[in-house]
C-alpha atoms as a PDB file:
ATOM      1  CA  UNK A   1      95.198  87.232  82.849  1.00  0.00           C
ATOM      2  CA  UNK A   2      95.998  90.036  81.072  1.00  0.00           C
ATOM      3  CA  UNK A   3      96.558  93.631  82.768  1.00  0.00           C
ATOM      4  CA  UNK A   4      96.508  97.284  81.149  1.00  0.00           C
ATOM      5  CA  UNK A   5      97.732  99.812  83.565  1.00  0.00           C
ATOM      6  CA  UNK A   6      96.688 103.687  82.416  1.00  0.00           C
ATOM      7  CA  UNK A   7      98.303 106.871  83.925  1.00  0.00           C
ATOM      8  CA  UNK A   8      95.126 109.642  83.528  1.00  0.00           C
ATOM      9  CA  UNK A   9      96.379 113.324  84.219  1.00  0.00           C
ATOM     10  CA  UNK A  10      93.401 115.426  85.876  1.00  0.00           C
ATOM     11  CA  UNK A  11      93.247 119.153  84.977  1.00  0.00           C
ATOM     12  CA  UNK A  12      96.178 119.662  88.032  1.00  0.00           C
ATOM     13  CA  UNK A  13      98.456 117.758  86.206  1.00  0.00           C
ATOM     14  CA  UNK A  14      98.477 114.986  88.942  1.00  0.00           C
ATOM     15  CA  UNK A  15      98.589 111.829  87.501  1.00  0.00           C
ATOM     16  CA  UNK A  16      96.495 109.040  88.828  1.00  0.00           C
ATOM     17  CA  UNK A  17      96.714 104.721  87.819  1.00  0.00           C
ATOM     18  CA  UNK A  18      93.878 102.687  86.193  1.00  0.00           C
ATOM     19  CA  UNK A  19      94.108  99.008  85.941  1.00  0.00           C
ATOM     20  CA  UNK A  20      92.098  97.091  83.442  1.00  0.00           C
ATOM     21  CA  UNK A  21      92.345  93.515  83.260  1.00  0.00           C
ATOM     22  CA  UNK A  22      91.506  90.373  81.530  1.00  0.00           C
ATOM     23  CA  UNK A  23      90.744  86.823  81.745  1.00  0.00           C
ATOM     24  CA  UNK A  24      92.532  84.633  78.814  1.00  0.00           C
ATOM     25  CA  UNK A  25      89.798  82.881  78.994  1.00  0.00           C
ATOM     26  CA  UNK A  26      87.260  85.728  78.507  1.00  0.00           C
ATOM     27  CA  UNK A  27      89.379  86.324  75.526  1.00  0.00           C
ATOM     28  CA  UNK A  28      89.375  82.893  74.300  1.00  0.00           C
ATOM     29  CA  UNK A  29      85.927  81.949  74.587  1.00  0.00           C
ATOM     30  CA  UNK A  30      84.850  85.111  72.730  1.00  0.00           C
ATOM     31  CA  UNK A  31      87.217  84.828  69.972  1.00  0.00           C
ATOM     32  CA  UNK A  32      88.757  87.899  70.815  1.00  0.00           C
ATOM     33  CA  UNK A  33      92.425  88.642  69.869  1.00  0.00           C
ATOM     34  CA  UNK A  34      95.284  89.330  72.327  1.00  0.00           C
ATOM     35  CA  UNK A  35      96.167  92.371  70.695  1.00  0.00           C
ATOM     36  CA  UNK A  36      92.350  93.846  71.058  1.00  0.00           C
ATOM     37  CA  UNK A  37      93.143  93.686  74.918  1.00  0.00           C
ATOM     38  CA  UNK A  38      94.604  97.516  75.219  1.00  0.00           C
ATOM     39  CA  UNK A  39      92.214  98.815  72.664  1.00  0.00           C
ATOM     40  CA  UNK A  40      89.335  97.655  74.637  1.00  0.00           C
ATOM     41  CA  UNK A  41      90.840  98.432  77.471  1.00  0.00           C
ATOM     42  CA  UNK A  42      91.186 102.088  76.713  1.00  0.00           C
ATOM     43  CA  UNK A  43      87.895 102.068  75.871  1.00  0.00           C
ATOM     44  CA  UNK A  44      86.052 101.140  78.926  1.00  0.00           C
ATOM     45  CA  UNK A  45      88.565 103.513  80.678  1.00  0.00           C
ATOM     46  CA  UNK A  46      87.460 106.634  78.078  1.00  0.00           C
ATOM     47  CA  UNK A  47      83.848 105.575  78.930  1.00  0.00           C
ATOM     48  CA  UNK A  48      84.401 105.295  82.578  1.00  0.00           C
ATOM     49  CA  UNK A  49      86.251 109.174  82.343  1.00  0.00           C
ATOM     50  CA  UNK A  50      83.577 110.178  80.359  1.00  0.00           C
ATOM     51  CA  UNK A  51      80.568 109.723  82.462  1.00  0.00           C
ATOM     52  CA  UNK A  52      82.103 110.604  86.227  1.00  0.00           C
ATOM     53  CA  UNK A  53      81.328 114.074  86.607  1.00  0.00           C
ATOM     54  CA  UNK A  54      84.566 113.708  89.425  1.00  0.00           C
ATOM     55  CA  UNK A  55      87.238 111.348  88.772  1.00  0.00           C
ATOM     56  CA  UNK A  56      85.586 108.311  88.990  1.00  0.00           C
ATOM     57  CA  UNK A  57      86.423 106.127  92.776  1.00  0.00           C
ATOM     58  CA  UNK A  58      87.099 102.883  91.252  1.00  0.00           C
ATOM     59  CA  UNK A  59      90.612 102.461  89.989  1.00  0.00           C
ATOM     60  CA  UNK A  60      90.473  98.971  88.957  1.00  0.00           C
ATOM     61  CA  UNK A  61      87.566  97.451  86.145  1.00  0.00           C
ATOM     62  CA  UNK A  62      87.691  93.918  84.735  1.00  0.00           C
ATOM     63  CA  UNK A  63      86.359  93.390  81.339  1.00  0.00           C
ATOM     64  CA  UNK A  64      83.649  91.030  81.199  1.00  0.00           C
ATOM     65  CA  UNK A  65      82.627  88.392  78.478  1.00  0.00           C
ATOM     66  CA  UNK A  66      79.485  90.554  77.956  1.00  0.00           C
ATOM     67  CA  UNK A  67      82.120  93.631  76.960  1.00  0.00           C
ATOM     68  CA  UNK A  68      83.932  91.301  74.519  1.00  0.00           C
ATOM     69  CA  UNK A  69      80.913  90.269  72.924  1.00  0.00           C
ATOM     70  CA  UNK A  70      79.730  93.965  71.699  1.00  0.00           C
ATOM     71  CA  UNK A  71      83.295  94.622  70.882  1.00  0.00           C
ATOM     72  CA  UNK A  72      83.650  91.626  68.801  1.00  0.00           C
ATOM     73  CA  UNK A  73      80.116  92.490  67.459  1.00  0.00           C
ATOM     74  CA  UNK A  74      81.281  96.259  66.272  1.00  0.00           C
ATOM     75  CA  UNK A  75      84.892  95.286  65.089  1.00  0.00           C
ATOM     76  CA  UNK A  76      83.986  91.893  63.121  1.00  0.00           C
ATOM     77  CA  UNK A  77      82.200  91.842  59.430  1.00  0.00           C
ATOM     78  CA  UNK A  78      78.716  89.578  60.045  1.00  0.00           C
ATOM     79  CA  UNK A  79      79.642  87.182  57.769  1.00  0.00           C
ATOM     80  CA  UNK A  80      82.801  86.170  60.172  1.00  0.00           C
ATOM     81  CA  UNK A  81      80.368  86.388  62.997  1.00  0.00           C
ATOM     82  CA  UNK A  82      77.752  83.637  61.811  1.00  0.00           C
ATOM     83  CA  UNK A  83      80.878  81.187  61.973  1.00  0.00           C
ATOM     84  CA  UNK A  84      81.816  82.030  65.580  1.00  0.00           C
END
């Protein structure tokens, strides 16, 4: 398993932890890369920010397979794609 921890500053300048993680396996099966972990990692965090109108309760979010399908989807040409 891989784990991301975040440090988010709100407008107080208190800093509060995020922890992202994910399976190798989720990785694996969805022929992600290792090194795509952080970026989508950061991702689901900026999305997560972005909709909470407070800081959002949860301070912990796993990455699903479904997650690392649409990023492999947006980040891979279609021709590579037909072969996965």
């Amino acid at each position: 398993m891989r784990e991301y921890s975040f440090f988010v500053e709100n407008g107080k300048g208190e800093p509060r932890e995020f922890r992202l993680t994910i399976t190798d396996e989720a990785l694996l099966s969805h022929h992600a890369q290792y090194q795509d972990g952080a970026v989508l990692c950061a991702q689901r965090l900026e999305r997560e920010l972005g909709v909470a109108c407070d800081p959002p309760a949860a301070t912990h979010y796993a990455i699903t397979g479904d997650k690392l399908k649409e990023y492999r989807v947006a980040h891979v040409p279609e021709e590579q794609l037909d072969g996965m």
